[in-house]
Protein backbone atom coordinates (compact mmCIF):
# COMPACT_ATOMS: atom_id res chain seq x y z
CA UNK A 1 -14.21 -9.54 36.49
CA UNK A 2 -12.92 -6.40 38.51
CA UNK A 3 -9.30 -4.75 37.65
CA UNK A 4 -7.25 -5.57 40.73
CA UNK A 5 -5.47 -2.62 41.93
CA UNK A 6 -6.89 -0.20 39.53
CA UNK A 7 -4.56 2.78 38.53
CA UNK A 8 -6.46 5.21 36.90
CA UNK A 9 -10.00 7.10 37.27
CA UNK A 10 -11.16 4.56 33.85
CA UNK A 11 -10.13 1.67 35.63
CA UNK A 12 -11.57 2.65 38.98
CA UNK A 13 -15.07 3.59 37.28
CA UNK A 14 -15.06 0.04 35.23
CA UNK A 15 -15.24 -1.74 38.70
CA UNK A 16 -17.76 0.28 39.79
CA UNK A 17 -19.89 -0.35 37.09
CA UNK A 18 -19.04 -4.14 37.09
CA UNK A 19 -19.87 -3.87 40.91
CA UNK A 20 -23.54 -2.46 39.82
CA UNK A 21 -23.91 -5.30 37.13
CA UNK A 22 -26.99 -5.09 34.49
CA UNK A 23 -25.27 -6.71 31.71
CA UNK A 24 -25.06 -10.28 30.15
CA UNK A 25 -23.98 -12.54 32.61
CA UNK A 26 -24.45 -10.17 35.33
CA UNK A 27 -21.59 -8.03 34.29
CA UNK A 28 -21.55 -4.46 33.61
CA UNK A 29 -24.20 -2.46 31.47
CA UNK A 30 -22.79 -2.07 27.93
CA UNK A 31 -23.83 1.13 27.68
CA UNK A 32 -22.46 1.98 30.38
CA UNK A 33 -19.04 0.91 29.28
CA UNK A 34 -19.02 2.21 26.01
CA UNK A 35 -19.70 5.65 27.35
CA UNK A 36 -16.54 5.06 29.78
CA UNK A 37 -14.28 4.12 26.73
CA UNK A 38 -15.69 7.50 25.01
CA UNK A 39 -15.33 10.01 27.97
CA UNK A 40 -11.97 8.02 29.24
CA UNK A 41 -10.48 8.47 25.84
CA UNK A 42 -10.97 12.27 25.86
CA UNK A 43 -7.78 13.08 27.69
CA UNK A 44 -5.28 10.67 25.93
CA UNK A 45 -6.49 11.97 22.59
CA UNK A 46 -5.52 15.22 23.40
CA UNK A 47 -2.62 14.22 24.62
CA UNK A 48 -1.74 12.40 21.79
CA UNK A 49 -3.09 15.12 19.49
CA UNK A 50 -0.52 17.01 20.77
CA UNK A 51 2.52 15.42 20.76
CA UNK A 52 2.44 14.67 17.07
CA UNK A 53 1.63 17.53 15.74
CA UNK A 54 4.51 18.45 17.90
CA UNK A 55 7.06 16.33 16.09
CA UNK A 56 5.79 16.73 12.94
CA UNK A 57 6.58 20.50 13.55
CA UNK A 58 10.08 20.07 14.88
CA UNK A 59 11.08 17.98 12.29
CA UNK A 60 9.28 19.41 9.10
CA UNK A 61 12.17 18.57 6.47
CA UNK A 62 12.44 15.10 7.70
CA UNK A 63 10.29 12.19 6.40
CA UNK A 64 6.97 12.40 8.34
CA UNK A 65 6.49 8.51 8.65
CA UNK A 66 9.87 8.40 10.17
CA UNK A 67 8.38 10.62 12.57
CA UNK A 68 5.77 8.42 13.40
CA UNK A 69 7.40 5.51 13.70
CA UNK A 70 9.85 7.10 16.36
CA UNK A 71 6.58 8.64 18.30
CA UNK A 72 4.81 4.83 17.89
CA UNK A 73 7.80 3.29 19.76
CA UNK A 74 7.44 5.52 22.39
CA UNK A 75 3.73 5.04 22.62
CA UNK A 76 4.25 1.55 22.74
CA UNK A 77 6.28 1.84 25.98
CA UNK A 78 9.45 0.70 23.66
CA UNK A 79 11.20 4.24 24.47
CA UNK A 80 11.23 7.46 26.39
CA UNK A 81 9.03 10.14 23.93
CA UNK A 82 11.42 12.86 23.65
CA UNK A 83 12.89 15.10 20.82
CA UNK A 84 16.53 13.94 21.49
CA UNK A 85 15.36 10.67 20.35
CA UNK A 86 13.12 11.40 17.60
CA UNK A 87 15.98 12.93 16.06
CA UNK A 88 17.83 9.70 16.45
CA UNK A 89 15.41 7.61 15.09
CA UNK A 90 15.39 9.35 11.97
CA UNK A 91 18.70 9.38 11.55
CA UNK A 92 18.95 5.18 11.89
CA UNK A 93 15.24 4.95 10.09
CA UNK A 94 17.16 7.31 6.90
CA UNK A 95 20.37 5.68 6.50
CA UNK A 96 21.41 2.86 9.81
CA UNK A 97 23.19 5.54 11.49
CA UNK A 98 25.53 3.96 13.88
CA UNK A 99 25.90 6.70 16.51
CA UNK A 100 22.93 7.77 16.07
CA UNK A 101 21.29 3.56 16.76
CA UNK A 102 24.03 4.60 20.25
CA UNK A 103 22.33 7.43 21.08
CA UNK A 104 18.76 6.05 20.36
CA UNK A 105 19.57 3.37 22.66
CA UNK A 106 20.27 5.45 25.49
CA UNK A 107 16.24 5.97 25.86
CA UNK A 108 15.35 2.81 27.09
CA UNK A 109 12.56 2.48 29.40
CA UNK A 110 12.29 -0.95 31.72
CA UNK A 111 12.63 -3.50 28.75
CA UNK A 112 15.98 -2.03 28.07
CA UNK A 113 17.75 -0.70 24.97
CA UNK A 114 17.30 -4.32 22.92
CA UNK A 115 13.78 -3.38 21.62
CA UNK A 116 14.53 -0.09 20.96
CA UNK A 117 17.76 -1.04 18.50
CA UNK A 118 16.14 -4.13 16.87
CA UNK A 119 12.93 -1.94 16.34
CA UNK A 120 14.68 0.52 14.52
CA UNK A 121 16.84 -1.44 12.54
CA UNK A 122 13.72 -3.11 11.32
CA UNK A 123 12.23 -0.19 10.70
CA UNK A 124 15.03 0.97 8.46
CA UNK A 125 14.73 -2.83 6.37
CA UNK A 126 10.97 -2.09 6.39
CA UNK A 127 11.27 1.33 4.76
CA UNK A 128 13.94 0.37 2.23
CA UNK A 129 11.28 -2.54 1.04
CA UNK A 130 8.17 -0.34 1.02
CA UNK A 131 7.76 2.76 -0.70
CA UNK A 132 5.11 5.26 1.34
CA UNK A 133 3.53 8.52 0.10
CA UNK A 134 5.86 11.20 0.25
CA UNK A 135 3.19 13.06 2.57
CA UNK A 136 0.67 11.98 5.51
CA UNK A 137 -2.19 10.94 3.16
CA UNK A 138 -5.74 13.24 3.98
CA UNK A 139 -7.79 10.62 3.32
CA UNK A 140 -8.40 7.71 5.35
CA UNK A 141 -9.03 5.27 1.97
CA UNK A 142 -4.88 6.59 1.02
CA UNK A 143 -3.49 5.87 4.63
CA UNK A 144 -5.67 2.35 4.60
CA UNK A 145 -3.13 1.45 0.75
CA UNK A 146 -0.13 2.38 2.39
CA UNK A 147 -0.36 0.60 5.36
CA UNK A 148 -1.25 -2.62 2.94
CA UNK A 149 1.82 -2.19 1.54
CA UNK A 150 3.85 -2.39 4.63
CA UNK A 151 2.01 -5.14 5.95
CA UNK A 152 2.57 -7.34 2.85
CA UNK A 153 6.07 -8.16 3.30
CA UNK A 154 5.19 -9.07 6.65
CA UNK A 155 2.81 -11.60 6.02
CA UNK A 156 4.98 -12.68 2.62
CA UNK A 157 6.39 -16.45 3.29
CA UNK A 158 9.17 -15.63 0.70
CA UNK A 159 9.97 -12.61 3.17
CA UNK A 160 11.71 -12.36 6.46
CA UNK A 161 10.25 -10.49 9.27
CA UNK A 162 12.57 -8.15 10.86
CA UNK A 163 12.63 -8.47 14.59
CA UNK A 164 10.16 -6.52 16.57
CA UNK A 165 8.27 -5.13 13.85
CA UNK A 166 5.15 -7.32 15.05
CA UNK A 167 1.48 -6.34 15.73
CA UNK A 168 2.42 -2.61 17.07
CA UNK A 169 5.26 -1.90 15.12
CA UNK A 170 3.55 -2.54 11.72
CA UNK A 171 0.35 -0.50 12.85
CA UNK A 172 1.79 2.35 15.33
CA UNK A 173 3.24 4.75 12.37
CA UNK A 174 -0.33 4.98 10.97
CA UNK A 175 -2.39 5.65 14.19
CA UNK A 176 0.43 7.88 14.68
CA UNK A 177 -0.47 9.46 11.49
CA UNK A 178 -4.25 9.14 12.17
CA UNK A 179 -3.98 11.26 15.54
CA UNK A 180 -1.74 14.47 13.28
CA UNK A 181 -5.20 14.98 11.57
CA UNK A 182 -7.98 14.83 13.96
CA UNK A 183 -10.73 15.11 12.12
CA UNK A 184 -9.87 12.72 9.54
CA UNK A 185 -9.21 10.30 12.78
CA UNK A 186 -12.76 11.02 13.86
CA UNK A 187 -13.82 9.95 11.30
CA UNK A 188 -12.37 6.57 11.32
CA UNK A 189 -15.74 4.19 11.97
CA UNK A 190 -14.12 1.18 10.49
CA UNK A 191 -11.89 -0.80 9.89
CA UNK A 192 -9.90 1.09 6.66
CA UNK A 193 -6.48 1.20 9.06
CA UNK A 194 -5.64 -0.83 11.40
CA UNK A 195 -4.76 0.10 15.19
CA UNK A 196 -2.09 -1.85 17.09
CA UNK A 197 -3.55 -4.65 18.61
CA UNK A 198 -1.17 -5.56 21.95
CA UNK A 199 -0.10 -4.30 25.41
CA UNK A 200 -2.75 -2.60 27.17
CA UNK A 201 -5.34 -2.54 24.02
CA UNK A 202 -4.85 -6.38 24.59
CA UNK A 203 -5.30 -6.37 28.37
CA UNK A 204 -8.55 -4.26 27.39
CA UNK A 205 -9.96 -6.33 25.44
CA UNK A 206 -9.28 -8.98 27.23
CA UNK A 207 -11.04 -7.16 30.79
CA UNK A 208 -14.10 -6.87 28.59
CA UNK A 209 -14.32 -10.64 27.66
CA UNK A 210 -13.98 -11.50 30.72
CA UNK A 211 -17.06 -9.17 32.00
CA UNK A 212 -19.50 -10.62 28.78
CA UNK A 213 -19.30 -7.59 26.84
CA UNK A 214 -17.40 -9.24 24.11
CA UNK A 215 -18.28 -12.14 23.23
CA UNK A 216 -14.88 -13.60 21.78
CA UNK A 217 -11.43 -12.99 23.29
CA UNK A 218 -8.98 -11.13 21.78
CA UNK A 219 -6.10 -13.10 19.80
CA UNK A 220 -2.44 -12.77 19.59
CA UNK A 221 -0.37 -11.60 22.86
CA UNK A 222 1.11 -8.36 24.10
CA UNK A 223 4.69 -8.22 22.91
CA UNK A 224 5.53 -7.07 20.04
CA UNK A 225 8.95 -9.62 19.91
CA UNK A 226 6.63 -12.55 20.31
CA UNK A 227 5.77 -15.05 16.71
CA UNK A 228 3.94 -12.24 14.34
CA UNK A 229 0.51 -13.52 13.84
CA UNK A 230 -0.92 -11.02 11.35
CA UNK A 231 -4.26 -12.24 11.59
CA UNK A 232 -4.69 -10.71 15.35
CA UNK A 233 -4.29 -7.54 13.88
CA UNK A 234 -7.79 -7.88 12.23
CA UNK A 235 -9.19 -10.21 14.56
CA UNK A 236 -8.75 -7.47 17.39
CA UNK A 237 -9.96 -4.37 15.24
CA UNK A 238 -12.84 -6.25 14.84
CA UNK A 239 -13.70 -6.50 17.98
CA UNK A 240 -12.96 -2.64 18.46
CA UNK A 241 -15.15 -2.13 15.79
CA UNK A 242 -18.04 -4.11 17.60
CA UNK A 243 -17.55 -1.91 20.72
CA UNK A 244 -18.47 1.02 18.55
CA UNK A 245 -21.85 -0.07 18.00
CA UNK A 246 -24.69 1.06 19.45
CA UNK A 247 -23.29 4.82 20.09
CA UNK A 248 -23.07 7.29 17.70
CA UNK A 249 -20.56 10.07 18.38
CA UNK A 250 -17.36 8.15 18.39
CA UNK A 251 -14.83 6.47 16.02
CA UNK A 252 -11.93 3.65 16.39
CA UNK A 253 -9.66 6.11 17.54
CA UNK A 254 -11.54 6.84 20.67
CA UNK A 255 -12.17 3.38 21.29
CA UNK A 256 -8.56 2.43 20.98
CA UNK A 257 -7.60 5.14 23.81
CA UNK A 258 -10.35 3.91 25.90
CA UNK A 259 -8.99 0.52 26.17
CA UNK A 260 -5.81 1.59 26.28
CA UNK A 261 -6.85 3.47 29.69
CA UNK A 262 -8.82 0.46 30.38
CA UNK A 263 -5.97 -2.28 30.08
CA UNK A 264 -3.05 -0.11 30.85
CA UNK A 265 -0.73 -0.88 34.13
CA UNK A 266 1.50 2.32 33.27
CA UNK A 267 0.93 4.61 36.62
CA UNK A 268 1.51 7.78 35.21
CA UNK A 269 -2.17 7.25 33.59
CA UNK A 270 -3.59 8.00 36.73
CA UNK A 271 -3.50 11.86 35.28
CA UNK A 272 -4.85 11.06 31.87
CA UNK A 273 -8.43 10.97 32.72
């Protein structure tokens, strides 16, 4: 039930309160965990918060969903968050820029340049199929449509799905979007936009099964170049929005980041809490 060499102060504090049981099945205190999701999340928001509005700002005249989905790819641990390559991914996201895809490539992290190139050049089919709002929408009802309409080709049997744009790749852009407008993202309670579903929000998930405070296990898998199953996307924010019972104060957003602090294995999240 514990996290074996925990990295971070969330993971550290889960153990502890798995150690003190008082839950179903002897495992942690619900309570106890939700509040650890919520305070744990605090720092990542911010962070997060941050680095979007960022972007946004540095590159004002481009389109602001291209944005997003350059930030998303590095937030998935697909690529090294930096300007350089934001400016690259727009360029191959507006018009399949060759030296641009080069230079995009260059920003690999440990899973090398492959997921990088193939997410971007399915990026670039994805946005050539679906027309978005010219603008971040400012209402969460808006953002909810125009993710719908990039998930339907997705999940379209007459349709091919372009490499790598799987569970985090066709949600990132609009948590990405969600976390430019704070207060609209606190205010996300359901489930009217989806958040990615894999990596460590997987592993979370899954670390809370396992201690009895969900009841059903998370579906799907962690990589996003695995067989697209569309309906772990739903299946998972379900089970996000069932952690969000029982304590007012919070939204999806902050249980998302909790979990992600929760099931992460990146080490430099041992400062993000």
């Amino acid at each position: 039930m514990k996290i074996a060499n925990p990295l971070n102060p969330v993971q550290v504090e889960f153990n502890e309160l798995c150690a003190k049981g008082g839950g179903a099945g002897g495992g942690p205190a619900r309570t106890k965990v939700q509040e650890l999701l919520h305070n744990g999340s605090k720092t990542l928001n911010t962070m997060a918060f941050d680095e979007i509005s960022q972007h946004l700002k540095t590159f004002s005249s481009a389109n602001p969903w291209h944005v997003c989905f350059a930030v998303g790819l590095g937030w998935g641990h697909l690529a090294k968050i930096d300007e350089d390559f934001t400016a690259a991914a727009i360029e191959v996201l507006t018009d399949l820029d060759p030296a641009a895809l080069s230079v995009a490539r260059t920003f690999h992290l440990e899973r090398g340049p492959t997921p990088i190139e193939q997410s971007l050049r399915g990026g670039y089919l994805m946005f050539q199929r679906v027309k978005l709002p010219a603008t971040l929408p400012d209402d969460l009802r808006m953002i909810g449509r125009a993710q719908e309409r990039w998930l339907s080709p997705l999940v379209s049997p007459s349709m091919d799905r372009p490499k790598y744009i799987g569970s985090w790749n066709a949600t990132a852009m609009f948590m990405v979007a969600l976390f430019s407008k704070p207060a609209l993202a606190a205010t996300l309670t359901n489930r009217e936009v989806m958040l990615p579903p894999g990596g460590p929000i997987f592993n979370g998930l899954k670390i809370l099964h396992k201690a009895k405070i969900l009841k059903t296990p998370p579906s799907g898998n962690e990589l996003d170049d695995e067989a697209f199953e569309p309906g772990s996307i739903y299946e998972n924010n379900a089970l996000m929005a069932e952690l969000l019972k029982g304590r007012s104060g919070w939204s999806m957003i902050d249980v998302h980041s909790g979990l992600y602090m929760l099931g992460t294995r990146y080490p430099a999240s041992k400062g993000w809490a």
